[in-house]
N, C-alpha and C. Protein backbone atom coordinates (compact mmCIF):
# COMPACT_ATOMS: atom_id res chain seq x y z
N UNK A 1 -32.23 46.74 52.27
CA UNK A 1 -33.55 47.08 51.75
C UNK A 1 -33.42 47.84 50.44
N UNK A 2 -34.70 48.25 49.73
CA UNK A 2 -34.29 48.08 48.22
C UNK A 2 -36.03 49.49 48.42
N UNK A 3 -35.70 50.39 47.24
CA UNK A 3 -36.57 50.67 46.54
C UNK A 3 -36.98 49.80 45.11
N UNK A 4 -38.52 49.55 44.94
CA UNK A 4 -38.67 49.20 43.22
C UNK A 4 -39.16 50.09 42.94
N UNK A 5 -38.80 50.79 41.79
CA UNK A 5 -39.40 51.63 40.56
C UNK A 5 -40.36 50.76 39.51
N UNK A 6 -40.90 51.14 39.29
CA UNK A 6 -42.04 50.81 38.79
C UNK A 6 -42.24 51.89 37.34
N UNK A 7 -42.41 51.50 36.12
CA UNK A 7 -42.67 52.42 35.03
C UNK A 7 -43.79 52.02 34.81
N UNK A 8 -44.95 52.92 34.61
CA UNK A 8 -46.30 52.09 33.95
C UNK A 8 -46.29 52.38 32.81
N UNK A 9 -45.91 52.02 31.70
CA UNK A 9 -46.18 52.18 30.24
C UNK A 9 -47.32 51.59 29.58
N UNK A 10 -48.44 50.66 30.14
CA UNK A 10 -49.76 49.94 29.58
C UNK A 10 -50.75 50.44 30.41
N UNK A 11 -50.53 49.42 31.79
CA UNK A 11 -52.20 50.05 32.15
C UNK A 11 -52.27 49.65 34.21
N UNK A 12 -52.69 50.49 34.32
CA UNK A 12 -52.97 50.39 35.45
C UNK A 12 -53.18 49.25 36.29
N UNK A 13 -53.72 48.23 35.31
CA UNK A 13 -53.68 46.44 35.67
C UNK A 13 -52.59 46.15 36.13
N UNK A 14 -51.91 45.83 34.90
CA UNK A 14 -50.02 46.06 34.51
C UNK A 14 -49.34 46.16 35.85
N UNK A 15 -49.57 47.70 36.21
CA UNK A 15 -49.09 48.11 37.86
C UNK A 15 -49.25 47.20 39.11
N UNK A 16 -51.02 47.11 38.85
CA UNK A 16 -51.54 46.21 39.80
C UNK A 16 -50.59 44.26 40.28
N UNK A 17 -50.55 44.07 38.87
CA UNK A 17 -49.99 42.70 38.97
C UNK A 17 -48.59 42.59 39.48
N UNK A 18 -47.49 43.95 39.01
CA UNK A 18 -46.36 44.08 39.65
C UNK A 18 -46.14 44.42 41.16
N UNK A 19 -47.28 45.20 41.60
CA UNK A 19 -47.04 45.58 42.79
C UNK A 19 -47.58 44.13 43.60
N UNK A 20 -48.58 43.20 43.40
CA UNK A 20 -48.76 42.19 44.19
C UNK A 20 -47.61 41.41 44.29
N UNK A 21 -47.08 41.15 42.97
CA UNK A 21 -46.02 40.41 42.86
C UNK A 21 -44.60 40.94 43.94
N UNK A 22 -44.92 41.90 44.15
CA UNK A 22 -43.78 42.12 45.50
C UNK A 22 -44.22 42.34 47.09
N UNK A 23 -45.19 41.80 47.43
CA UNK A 23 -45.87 42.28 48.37
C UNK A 23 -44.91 41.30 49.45
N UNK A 24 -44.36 39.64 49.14
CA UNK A 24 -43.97 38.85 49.47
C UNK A 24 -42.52 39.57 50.08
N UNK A 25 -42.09 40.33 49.00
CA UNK A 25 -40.50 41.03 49.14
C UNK A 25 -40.37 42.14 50.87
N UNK A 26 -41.90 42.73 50.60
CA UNK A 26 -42.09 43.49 51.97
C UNK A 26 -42.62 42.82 53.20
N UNK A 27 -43.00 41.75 52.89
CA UNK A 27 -43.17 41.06 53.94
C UNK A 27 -41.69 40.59 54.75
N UNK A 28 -40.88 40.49 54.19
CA UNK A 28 -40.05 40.01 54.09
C UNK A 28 -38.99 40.77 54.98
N UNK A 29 -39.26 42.18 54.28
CA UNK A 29 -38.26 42.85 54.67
C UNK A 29 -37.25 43.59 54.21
N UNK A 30 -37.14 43.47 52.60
CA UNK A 30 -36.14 43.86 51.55
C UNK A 30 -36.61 44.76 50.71
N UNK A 31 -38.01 44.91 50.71
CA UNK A 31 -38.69 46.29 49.56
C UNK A 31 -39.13 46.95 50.84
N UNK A 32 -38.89 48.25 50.66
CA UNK A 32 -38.89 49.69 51.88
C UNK A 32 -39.86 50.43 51.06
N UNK A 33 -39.73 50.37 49.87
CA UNK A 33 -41.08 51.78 49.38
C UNK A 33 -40.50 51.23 47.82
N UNK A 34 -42.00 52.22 46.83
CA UNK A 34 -42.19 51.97 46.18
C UNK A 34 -42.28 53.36 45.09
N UNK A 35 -41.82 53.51 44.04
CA UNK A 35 -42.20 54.48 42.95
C UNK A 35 -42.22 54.44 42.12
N UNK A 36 -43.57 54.87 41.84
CA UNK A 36 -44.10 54.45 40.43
C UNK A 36 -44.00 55.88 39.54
N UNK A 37 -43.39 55.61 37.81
CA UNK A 37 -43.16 56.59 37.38
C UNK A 37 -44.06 56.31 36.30
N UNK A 38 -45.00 57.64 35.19
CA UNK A 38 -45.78 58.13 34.76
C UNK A 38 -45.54 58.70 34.11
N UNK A 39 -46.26 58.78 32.75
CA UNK A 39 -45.80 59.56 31.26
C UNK A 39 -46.73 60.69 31.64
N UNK A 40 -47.97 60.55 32.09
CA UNK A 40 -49.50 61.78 32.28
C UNK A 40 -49.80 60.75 33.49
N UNK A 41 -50.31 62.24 34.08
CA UNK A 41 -51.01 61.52 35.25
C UNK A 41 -52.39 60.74 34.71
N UNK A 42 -52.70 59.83 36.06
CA UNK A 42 -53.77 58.98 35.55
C UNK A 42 -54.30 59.18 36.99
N UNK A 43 -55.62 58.89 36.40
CA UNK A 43 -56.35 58.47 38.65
C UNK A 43 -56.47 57.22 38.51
N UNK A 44 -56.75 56.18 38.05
CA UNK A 44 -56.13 54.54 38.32
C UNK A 44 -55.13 54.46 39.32
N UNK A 45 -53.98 55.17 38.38
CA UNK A 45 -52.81 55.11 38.97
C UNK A 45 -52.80 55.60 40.20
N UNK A 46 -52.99 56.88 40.23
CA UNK A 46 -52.64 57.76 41.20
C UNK A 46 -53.35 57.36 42.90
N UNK A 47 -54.61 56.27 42.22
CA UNK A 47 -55.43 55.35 43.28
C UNK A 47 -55.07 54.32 43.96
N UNK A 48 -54.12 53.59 42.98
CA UNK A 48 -53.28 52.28 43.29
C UNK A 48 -51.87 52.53 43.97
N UNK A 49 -51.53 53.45 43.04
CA UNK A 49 -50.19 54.17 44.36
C UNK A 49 -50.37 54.86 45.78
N UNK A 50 -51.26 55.11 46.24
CA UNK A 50 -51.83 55.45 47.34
C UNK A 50 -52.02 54.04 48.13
N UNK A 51 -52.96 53.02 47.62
CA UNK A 51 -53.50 52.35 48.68
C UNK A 51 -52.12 51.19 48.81
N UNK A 52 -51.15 51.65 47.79
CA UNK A 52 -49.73 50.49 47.95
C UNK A 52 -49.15 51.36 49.01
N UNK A 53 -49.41 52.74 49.10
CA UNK A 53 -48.16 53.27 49.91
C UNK A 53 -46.81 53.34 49.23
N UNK A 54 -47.12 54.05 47.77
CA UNK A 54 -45.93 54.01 46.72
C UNK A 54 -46.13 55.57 46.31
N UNK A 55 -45.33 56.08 45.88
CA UNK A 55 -45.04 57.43 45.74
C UNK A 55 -45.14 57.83 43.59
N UNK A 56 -45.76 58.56 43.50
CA UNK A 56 -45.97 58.78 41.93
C UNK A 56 -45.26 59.84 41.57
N UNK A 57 -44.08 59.88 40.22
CA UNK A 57 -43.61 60.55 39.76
C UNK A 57 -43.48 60.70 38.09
N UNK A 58 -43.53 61.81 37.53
CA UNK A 58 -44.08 62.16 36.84
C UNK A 58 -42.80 62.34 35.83
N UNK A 59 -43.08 60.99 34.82
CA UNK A 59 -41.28 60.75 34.09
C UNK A 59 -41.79 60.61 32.56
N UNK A 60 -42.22 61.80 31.92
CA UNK A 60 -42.11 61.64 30.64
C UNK A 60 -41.36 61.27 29.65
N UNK A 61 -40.10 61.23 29.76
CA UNK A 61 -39.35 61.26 29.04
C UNK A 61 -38.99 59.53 29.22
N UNK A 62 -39.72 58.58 29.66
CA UNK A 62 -39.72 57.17 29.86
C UNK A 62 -37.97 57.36 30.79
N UNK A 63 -37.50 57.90 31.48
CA UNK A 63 -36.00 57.00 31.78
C UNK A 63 -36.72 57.12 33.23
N UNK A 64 -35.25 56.45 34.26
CA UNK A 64 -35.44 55.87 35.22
C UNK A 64 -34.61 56.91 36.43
N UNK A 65 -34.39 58.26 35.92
CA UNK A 65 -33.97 59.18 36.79
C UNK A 65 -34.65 60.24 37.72
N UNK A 66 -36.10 60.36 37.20
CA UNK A 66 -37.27 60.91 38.18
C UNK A 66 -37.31 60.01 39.58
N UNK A 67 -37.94 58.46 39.52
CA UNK A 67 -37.69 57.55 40.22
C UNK A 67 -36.34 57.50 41.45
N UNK A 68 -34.99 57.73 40.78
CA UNK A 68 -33.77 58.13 41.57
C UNK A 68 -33.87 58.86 42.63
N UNK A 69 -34.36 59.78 41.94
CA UNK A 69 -34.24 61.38 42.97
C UNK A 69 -35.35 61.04 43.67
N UNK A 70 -36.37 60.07 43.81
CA UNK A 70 -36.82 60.39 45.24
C UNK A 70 -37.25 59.41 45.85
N UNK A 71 -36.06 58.21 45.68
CA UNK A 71 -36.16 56.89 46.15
C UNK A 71 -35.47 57.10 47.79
N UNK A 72 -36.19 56.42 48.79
CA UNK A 72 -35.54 56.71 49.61
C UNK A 72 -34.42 55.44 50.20
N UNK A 73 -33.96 54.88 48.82
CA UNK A 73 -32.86 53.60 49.69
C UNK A 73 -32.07 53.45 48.24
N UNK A 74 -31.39 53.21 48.80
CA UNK A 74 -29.34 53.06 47.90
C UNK A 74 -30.03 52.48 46.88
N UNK A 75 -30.25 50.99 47.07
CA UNK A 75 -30.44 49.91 45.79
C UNK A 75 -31.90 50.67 45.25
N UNK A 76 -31.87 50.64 43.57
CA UNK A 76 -33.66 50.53 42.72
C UNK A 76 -33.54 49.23 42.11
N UNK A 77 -34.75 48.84 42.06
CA UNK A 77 -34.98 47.44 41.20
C UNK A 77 -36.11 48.46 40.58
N UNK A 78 -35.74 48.64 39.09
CA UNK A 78 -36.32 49.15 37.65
C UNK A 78 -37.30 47.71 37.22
N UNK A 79 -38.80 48.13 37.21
CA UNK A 79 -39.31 47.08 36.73
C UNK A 79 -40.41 48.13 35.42
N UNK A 80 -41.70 46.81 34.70
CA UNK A 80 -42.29 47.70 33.68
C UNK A 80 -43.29 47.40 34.81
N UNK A 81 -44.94 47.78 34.24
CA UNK A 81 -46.24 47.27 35.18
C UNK A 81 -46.08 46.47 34.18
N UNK A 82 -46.43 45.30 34.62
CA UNK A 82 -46.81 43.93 34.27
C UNK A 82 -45.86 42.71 34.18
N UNK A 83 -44.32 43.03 35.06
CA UNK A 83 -43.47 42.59 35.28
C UNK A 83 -43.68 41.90 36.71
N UNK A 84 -42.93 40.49 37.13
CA UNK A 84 -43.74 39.71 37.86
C UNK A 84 -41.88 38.38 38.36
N UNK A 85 -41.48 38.83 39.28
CA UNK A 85 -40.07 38.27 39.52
C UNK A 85 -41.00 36.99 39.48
N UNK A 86 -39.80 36.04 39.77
CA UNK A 86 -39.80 34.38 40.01
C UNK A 86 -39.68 34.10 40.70
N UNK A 87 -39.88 33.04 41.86
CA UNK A 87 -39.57 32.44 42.81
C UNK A 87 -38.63 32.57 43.19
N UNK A 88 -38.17 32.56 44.50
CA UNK A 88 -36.70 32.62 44.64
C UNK A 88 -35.76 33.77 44.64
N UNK A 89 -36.83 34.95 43.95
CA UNK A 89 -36.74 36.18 43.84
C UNK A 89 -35.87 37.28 44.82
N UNK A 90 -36.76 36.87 46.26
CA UNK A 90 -36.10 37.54 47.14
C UNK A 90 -34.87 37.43 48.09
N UNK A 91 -34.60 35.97 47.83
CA UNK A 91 -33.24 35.64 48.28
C UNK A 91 -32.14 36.08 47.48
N UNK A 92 -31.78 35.75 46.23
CA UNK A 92 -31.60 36.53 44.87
C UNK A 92 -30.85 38.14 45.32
N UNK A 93 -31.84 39.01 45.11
CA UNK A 93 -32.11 40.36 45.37
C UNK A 93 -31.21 40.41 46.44
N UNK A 94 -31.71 39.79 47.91
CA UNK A 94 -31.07 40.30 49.03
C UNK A 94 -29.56 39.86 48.69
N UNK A 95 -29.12 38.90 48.16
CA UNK A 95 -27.69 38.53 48.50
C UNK A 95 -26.94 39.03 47.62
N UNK A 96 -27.94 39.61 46.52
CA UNK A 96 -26.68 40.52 45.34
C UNK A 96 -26.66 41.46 45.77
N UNK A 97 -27.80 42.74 47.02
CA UNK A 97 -27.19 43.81 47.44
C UNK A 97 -26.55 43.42 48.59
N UNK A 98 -26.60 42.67 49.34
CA UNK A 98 -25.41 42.56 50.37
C UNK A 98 -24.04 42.17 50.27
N UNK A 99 -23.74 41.85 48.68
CA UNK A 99 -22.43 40.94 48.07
C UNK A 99 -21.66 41.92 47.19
N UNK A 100 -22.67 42.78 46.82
CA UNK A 100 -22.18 43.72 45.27
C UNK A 100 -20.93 44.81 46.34
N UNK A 101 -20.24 44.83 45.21
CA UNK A 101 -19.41 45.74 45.65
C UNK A 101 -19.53 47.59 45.78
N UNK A 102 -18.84 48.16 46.92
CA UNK A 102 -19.34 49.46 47.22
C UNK A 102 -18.95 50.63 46.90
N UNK A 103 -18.35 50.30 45.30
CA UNK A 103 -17.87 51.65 44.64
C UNK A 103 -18.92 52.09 43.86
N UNK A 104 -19.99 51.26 43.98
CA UNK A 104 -21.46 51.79 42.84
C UNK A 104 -21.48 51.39 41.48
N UNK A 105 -20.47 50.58 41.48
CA UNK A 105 -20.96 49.89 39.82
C UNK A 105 -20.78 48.68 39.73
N UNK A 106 -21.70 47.55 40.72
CA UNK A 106 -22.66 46.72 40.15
C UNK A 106 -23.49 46.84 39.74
N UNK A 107 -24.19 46.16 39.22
CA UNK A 107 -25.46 46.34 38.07
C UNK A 107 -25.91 45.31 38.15
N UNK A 108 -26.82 44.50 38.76
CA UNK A 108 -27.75 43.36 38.76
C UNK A 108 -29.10 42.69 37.44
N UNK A 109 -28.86 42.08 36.65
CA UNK A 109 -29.62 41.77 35.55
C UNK A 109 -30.15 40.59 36.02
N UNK A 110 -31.48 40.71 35.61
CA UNK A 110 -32.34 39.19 35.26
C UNK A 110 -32.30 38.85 34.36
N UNK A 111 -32.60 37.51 34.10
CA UNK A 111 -33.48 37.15 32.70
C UNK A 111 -34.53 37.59 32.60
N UNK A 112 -34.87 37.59 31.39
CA UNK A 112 -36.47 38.21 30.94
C UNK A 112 -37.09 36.87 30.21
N UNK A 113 -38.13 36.51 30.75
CA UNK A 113 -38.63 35.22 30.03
C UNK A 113 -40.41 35.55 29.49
N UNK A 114 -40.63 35.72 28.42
CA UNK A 114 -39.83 35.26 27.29
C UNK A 114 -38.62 36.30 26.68
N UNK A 115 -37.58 35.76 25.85
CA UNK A 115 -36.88 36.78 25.61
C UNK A 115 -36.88 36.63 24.21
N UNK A 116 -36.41 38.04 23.84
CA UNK A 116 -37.44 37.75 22.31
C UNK A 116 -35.87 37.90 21.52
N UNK A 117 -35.91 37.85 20.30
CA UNK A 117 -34.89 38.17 19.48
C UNK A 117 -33.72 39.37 19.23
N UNK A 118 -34.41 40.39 19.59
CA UNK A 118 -33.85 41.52 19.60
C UNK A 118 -33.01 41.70 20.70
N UNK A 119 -33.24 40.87 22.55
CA UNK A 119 -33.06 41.33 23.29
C UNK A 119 -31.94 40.20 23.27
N UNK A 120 -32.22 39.19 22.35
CA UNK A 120 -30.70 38.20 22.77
C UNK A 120 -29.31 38.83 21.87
N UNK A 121 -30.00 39.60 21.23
CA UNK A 121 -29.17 40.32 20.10
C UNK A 121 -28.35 42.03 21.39
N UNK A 122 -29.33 42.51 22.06
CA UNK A 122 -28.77 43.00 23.07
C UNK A 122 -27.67 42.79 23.90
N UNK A 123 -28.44 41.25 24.10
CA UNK A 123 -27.28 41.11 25.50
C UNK A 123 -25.96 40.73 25.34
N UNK A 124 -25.92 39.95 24.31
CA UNK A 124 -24.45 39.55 23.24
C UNK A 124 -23.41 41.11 23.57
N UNK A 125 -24.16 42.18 23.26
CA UNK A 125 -23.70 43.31 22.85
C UNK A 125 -23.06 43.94 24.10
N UNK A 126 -24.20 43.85 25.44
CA UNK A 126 -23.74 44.39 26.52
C UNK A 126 -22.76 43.43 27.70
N UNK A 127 -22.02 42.61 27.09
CA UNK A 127 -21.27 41.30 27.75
C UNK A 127 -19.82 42.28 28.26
N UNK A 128 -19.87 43.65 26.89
CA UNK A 128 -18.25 44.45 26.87
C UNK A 128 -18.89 45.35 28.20
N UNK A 129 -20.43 45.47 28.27
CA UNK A 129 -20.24 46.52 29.45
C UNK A 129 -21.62 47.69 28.67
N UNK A 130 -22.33 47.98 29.72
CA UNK A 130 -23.25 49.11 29.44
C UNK A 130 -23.14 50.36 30.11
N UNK A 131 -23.73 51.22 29.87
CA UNK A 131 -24.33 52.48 30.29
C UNK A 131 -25.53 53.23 30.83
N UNK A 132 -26.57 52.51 30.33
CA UNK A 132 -27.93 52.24 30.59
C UNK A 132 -28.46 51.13 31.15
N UNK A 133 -29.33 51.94 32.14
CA UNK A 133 -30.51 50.96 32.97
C UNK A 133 -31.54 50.90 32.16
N UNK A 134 -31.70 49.45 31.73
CA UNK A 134 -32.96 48.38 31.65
C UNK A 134 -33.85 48.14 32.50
N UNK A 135 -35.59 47.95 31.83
CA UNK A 135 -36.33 47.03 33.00
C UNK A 135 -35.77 45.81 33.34
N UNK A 136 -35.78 45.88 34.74
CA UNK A 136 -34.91 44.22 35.55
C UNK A 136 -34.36 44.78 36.13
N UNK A 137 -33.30 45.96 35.72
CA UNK A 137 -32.13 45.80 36.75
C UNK A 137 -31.81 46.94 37.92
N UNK A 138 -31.36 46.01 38.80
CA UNK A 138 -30.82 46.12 39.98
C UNK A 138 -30.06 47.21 40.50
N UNK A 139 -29.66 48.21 40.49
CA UNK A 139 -28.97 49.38 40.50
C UNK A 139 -28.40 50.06 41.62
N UNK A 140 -27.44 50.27 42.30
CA UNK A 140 -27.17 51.91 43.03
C UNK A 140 -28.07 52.68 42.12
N UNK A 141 -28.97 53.81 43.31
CA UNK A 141 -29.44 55.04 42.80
C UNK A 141 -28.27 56.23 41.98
N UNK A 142 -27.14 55.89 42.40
CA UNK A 142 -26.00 56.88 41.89
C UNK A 142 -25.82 56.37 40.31
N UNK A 143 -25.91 55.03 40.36
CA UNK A 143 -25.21 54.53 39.35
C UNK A 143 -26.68 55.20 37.67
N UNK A 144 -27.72 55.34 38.04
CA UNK A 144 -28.73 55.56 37.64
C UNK A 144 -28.71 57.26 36.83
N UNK A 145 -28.34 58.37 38.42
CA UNK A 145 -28.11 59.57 37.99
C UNK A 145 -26.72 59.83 36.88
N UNK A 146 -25.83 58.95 37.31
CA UNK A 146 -24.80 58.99 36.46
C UNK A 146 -24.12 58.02 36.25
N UNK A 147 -24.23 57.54 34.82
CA UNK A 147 -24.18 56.04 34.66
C UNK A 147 -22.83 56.03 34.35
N UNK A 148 -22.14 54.90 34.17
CA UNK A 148 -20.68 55.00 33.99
C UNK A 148 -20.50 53.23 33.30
N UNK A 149 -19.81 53.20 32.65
CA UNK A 149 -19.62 51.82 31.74
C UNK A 149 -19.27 50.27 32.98
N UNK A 150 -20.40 49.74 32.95
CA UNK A 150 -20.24 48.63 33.66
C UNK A 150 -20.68 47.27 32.93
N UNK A 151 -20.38 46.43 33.37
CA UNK A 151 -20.45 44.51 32.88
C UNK A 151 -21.45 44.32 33.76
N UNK A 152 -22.97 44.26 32.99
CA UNK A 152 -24.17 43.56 34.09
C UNK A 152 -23.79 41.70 34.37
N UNK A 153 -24.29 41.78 35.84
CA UNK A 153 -23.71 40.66 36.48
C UNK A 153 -25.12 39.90 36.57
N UNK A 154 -25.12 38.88 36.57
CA UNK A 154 -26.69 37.76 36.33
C UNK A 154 -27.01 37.88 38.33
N UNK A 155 -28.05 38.48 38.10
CA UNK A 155 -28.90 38.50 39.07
C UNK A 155 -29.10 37.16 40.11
N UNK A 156 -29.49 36.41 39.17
CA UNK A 156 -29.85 35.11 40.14
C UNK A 156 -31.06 34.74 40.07
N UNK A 157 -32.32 35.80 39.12
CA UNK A 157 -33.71 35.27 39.31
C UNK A 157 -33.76 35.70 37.97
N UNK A 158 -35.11 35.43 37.39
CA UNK A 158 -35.98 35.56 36.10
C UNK A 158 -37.04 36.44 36.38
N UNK A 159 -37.31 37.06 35.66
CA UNK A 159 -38.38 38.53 35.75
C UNK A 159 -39.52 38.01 34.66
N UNK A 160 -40.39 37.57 34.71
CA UNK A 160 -41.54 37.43 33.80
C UNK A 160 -42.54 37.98 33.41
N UNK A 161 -43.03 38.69 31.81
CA UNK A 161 -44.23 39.65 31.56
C UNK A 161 -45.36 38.69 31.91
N UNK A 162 -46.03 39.24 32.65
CA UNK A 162 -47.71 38.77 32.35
C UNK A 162 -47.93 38.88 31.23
N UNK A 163 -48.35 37.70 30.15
CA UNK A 163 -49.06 37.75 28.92
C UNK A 163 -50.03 38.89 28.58
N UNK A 164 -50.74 39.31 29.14
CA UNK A 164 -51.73 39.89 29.30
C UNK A 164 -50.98 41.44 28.63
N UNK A 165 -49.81 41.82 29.37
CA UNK A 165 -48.99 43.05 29.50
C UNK A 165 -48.06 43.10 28.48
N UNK A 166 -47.57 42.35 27.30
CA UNK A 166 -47.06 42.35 26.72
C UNK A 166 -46.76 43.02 25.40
């Protein structure tokens, strides 16, 4: 089972469309809880994280280490609001945390579709190995608090913006 983090950087919609988009994952059995992190509080937000049964934390500084500290399961899947997996999604997910290895530095990446120029110019870059968690990826909570130089490994699914959220 998996925490998703959730960053809302647009709009409360944004949130809305990501959190439906995993509702399938808890049905399922593989998303355990949910936290959503926040530049200022909002009551949208603070309305929609309630009736998901997702926990709100208060991460100005945009990173993905508020979220950490009070996830209550090993794996985070780091998403934005208005981020929306692909089909196939949850098989994916489950078999890269049951496969990844248990020293804490796998790192699970999606594609991002569309992917724009800058980010193909990224990934070229991070092939030697990163340090930082991206929206998409897949994580140990450890690996998050203290990141350490790893080779992101292809996930297995595609992560797609809602147009709308872009």
């Amino acid at each position: 089972m998996i925490t998703v983090v959730v960053r809302v950087e647009r709009s409360v919609e944004g949130l809305a469309v990501t959190l439906a988009a995993l509702v399938p994952g808890v049905a399922a059995g593989l998303v355990a809880d949910a936290v959503i992190l926040v530049g200022r509080a909002d009551d949208g937000v603070a309305r929609l994280a309630d009736a998901a049964g997702a926990t709100v934390v208060a991460a100005p500084d945009r990173g993905w280490v508020p979220g950490a500290g009070v996830a209550r399961r090993e794996w985070l899947w780091c998403l934005l609001d208005g981020d929306a997996p692909a089909d196939g999604w949850i098989r994916a997910v489950g078999q890269f945390v049951s496969l990844a290895p248990a020293d804490g530095r796998a790192l699970g990446r999606p594609s991002y579709r569309p992917l724009s120029p800058a980010a193909r110019v990224r990934r070229l870059m991070e092939r030697a190995g990163t340090r930082r968690v991206r929206a998409g990826d897949l994580v140990r909570r450890d690996f998050v608090a203290a990141p350490s130089r790893v080779r992101p490994l292809a996930l297995g699914t595609s992560v797609t913006r809602d147009p709308a959220f872009r």
